[in-house]
N, C-alpha and C. Protein backbone atom coordinates (compact mmCIF):
# COMPACT_ATOMS: atom_id res chain seq x y z
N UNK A 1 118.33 46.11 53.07
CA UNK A 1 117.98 45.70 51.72
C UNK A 1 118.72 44.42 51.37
N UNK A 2 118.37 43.64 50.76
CA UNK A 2 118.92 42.23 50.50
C UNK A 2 120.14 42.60 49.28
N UNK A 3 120.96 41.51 49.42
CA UNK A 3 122.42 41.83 48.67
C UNK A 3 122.15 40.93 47.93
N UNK A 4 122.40 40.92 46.58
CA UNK A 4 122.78 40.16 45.90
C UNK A 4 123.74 39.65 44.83
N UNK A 5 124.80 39.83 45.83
CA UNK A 5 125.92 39.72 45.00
C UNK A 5 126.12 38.08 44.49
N UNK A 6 127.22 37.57 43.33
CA UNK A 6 127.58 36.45 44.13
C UNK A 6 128.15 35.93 44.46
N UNK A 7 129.16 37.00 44.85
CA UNK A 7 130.46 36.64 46.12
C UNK A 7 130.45 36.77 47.46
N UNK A 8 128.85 37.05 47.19
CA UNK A 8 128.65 37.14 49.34
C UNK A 8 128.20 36.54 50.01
N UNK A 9 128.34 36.07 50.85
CA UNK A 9 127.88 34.56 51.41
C UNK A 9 127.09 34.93 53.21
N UNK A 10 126.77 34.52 54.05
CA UNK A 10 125.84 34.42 55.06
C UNK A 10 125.72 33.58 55.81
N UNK A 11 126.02 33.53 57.02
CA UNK A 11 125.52 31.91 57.60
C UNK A 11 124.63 31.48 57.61
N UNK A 12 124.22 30.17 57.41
CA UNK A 12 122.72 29.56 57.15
C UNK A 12 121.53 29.85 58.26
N UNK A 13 122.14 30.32 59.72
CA UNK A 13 121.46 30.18 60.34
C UNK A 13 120.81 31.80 60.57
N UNK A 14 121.50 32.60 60.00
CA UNK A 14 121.02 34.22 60.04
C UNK A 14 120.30 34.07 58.67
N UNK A 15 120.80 33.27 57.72
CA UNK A 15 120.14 33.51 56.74
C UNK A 15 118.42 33.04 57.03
N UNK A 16 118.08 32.05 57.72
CA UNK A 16 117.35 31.48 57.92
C UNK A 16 116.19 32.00 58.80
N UNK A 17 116.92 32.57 59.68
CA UNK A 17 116.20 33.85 60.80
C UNK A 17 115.46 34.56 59.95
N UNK A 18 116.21 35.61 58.69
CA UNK A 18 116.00 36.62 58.17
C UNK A 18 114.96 36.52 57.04
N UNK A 19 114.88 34.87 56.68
CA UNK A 19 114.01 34.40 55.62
C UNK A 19 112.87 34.15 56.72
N UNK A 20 112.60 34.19 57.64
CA UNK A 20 111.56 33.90 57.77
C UNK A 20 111.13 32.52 58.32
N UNK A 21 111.55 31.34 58.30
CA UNK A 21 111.67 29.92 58.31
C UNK A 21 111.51 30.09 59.89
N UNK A 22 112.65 30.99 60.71
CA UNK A 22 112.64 30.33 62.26
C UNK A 22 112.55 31.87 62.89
N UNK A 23 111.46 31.50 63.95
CA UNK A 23 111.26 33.07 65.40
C UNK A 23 112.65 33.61 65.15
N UNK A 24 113.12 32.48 65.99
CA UNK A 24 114.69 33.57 66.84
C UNK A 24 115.54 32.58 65.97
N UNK A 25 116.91 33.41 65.91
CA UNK A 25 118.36 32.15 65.50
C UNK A 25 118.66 31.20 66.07
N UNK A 26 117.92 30.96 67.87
CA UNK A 26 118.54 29.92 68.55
C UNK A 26 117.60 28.99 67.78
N UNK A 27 116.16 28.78 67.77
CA UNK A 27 115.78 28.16 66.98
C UNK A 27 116.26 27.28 65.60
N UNK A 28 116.84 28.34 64.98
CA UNK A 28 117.51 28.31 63.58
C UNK A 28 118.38 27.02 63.64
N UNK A 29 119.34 27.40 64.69
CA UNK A 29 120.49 26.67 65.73
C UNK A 29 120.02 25.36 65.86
N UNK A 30 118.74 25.17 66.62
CA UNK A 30 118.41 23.68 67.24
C UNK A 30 118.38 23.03 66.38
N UNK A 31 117.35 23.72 65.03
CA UNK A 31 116.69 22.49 63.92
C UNK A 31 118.22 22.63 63.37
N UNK A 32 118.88 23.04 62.91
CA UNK A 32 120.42 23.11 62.22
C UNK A 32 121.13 21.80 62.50
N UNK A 33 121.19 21.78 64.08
CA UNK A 33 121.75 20.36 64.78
C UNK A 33 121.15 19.28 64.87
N UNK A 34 119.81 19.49 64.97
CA UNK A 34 119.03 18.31 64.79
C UNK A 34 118.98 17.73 63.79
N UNK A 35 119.47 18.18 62.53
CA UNK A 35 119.39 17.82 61.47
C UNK A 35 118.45 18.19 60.23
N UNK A 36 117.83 19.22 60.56
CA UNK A 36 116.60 19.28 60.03
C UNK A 36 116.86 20.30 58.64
N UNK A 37 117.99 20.89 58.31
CA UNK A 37 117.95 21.57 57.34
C UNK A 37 119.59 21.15 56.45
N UNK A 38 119.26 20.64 55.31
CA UNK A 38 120.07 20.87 54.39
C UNK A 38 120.83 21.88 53.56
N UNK A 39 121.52 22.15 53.06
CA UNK A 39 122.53 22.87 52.19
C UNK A 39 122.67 21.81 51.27
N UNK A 40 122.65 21.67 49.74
CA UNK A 40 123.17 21.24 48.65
C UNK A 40 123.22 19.50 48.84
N UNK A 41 121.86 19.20 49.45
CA UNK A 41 121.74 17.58 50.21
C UNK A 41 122.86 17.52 51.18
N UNK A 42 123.62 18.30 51.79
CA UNK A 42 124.51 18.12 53.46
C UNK A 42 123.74 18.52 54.29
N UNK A 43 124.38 17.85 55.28
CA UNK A 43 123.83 18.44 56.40
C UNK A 43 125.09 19.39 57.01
N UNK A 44 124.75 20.35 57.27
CA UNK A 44 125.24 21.61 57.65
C UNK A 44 125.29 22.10 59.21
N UNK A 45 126.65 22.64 59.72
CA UNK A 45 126.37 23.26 61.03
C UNK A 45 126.16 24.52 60.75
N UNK A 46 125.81 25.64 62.10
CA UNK A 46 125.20 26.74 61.77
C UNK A 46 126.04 27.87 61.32
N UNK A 47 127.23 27.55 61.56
CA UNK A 47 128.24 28.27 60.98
C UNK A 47 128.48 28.04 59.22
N UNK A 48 127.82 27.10 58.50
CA UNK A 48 128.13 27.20 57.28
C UNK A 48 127.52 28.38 56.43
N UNK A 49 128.38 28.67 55.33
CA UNK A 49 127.82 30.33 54.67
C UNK A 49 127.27 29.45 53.50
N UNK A 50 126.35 30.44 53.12
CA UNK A 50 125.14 29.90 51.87
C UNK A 50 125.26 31.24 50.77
N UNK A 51 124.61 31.09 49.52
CA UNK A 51 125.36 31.90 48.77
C UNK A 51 124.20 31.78 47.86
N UNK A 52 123.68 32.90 46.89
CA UNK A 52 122.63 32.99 45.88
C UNK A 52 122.76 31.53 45.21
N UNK A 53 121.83 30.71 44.79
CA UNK A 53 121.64 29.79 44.11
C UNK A 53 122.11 28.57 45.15
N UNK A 54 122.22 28.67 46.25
CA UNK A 54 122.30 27.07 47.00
C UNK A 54 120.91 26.68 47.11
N UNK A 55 121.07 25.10 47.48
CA UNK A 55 119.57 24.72 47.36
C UNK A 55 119.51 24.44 48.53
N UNK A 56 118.04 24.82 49.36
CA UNK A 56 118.11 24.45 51.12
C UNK A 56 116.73 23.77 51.19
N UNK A 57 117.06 22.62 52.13
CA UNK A 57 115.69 21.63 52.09
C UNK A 57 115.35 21.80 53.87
N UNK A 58 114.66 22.31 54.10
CA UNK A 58 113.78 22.75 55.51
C UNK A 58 112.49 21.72 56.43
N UNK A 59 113.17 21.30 57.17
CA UNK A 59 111.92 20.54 57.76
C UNK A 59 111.33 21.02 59.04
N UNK A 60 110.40 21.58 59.24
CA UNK A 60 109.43 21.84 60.41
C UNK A 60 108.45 20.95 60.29
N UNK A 61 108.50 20.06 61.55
CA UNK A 61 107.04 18.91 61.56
C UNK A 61 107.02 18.36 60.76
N UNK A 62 105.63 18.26 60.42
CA UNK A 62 105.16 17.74 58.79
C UNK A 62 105.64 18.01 57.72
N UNK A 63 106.38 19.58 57.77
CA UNK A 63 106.02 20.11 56.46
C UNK A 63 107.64 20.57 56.03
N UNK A 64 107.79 20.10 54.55
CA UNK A 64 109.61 20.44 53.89
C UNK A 64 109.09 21.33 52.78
N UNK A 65 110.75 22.06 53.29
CA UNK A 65 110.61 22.95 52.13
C UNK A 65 111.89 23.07 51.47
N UNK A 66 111.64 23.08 50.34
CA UNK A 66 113.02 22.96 49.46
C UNK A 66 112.90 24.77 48.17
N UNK A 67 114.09 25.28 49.33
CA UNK A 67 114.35 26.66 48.03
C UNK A 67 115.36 26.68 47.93
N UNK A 68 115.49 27.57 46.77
CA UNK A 68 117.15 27.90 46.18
C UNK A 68 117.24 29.49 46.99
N UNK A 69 118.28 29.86 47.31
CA UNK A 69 118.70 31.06 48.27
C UNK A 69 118.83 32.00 46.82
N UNK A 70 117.74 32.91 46.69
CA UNK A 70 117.88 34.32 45.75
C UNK A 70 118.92 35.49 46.19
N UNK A 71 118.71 35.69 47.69
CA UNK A 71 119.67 37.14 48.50
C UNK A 71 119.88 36.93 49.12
N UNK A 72 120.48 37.49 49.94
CA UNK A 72 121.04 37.70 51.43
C UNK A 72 120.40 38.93 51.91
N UNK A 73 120.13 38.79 53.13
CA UNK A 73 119.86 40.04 54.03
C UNK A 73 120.18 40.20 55.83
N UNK A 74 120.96 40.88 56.05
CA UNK A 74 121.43 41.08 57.23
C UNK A 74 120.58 41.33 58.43
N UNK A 75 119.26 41.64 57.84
CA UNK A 75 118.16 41.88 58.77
C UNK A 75 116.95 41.34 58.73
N UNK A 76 116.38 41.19 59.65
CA UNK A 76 115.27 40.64 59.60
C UNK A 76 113.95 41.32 58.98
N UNK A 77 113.41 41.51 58.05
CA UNK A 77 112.47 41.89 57.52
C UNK A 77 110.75 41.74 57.35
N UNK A 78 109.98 42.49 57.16
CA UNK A 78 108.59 42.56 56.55
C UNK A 78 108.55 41.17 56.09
N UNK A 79 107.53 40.43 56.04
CA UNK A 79 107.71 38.82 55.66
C UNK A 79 107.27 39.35 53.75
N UNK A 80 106.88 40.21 53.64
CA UNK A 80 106.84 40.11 51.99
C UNK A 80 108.03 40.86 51.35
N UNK A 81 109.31 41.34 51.73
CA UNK A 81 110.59 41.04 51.52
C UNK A 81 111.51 40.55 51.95
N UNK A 82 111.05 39.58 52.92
CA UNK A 82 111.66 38.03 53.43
C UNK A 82 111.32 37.22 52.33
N UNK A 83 110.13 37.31 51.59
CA UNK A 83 109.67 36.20 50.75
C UNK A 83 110.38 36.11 49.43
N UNK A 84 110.77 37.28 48.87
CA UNK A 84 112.18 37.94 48.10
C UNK A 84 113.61 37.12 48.26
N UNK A 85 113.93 36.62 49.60
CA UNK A 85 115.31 35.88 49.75
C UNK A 85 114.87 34.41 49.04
N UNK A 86 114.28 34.14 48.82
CA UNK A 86 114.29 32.59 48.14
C UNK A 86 113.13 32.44 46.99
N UNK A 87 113.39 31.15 46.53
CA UNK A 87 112.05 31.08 45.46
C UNK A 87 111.88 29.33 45.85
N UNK A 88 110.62 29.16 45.74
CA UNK A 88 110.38 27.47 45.53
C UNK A 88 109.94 27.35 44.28
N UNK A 89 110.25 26.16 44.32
CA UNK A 89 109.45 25.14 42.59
C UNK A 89 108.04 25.32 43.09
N UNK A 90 107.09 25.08 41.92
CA UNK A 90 105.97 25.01 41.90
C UNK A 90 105.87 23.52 42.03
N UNK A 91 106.62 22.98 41.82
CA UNK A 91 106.53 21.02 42.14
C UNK A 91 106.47 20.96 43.68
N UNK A 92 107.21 21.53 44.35
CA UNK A 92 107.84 21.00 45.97
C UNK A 92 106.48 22.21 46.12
N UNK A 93 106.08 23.09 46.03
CA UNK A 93 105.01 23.71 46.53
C UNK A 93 103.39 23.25 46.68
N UNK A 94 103.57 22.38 45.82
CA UNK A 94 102.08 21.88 45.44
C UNK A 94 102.30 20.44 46.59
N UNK A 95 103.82 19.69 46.51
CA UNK A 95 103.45 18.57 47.41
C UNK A 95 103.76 18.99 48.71
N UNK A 96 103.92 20.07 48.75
CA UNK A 96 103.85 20.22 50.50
C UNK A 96 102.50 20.95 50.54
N UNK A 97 102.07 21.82 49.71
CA UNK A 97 100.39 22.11 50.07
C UNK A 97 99.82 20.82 49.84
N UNK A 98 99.72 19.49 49.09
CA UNK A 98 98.86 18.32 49.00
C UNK A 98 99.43 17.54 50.50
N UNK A 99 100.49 17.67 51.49
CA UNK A 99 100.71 17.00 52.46
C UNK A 99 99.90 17.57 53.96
N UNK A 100 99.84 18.94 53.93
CA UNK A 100 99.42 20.23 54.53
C UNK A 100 97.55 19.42 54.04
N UNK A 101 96.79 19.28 53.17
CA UNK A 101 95.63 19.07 52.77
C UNK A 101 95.15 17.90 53.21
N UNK A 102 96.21 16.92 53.32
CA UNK A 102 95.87 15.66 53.55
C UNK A 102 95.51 15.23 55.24
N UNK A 103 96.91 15.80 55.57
CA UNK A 103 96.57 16.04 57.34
C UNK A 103 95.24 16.84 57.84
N UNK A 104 95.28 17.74 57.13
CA UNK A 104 93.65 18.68 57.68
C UNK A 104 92.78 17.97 56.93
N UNK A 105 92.53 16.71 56.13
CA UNK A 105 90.69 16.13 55.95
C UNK A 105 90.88 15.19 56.89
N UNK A 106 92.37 14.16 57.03
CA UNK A 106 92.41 13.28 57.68
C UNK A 106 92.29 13.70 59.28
N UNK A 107 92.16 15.03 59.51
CA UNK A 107 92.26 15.38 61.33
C UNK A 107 93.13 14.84 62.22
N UNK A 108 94.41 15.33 61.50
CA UNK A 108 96.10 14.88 62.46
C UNK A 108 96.62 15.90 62.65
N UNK A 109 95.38 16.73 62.74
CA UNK A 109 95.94 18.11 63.41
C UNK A 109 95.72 18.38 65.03
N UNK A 110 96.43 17.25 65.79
CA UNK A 110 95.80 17.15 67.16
C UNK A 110 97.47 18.53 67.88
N UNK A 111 96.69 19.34 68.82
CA UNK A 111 97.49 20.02 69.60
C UNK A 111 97.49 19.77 70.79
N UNK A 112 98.95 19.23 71.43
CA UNK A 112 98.97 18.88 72.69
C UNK A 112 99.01 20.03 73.70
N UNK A 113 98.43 20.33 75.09
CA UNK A 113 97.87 21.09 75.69
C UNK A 113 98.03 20.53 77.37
N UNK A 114 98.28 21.15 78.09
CA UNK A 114 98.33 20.49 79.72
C UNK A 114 96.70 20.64 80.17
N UNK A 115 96.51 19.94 80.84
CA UNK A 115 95.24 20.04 81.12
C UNK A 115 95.44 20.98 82.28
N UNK A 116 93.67 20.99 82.56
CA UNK A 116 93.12 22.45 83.17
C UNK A 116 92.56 21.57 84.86
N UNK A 117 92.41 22.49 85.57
CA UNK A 117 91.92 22.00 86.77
C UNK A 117 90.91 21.08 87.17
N UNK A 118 89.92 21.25 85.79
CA UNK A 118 89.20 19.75 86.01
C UNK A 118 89.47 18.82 85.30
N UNK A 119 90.02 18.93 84.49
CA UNK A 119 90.63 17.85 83.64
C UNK A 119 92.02 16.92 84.72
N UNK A 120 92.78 17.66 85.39
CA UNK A 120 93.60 17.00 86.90
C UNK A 120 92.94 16.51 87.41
N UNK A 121 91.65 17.01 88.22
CA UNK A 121 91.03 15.99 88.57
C UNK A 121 90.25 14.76 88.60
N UNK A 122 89.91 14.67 87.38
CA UNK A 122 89.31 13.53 86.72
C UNK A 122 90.28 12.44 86.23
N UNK A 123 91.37 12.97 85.90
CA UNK A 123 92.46 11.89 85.94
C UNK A 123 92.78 11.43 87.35
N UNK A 124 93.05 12.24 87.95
CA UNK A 124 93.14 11.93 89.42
C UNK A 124 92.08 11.06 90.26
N UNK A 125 91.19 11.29 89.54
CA UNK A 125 89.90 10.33 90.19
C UNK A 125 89.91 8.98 89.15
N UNK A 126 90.36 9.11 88.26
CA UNK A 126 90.80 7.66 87.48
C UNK A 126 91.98 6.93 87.65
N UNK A 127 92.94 7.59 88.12
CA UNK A 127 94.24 7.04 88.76
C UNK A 127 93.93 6.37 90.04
N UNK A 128 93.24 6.89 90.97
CA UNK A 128 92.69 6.19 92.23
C UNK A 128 91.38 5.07 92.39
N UNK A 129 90.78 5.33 91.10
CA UNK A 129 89.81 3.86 91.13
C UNK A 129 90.64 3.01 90.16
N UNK A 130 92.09 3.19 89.82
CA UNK A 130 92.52 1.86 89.39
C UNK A 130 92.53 0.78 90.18
């Protein structure tokens, strides 16, 4: 069950697991170092503790997300009381759904993919009539 005290604090990167944001914690971990997630506009290692009312700005790909931390929870949960650990603005919600809208009319939704056995060969037959 999520805690909400507010003397209890969490590391960002379990917290982050448990919200839902990342698969696994190593994940959590990479974007953490890469830079990709804020604490209170810092940038944060994964060892920093987060606490009801911090503000966390999230970047996957395209798309940021900026919430304030509501709970803590030690476990990983049902994603509709994962959705319980934080709240967004209806401002930062609408411009990441209008950024999310813009990419899908404009079709920059390309997925990179290894090609398949005839697709090798046709490169392969274009590599050799260079």
């Amino acid at each position: 069950m999520a805690v909400e005290a507010q003397n209890v604090s969490q590391r960002i990167d379990k917290w982050l697991w448990a919200a839902r944001f990342f698969k696994t914690r190593p994940l959590a971990v990479e974007a953490i170092n890469g830079g990709h997630v804020h604490v209170n506009d810092e940038r944060v290692k994964p060892g920093r503790n987060v606490r009801p009312g911090d503000k966390i700005r999230i970047t996957k790909g395209f798309e940021t997300w900026i919430v304030t931390v509501e709970a803590l929870n030690e476990y990983r949960r049902p994603a509709s009381e994962a959705r319980l650990l934080y709240s967004e603005s209806a401002h930062h919600q609408q411009q990441r759904e209008a950024v999310i809208e813009e990419r899908r009319l404009h079709g920059v939704n390309i997925k990179v993919h290894k090609p398949d056995k005839r697709q090798r060969r046709l490169i392969d037959q274009f590599k050799q009539s260079w």
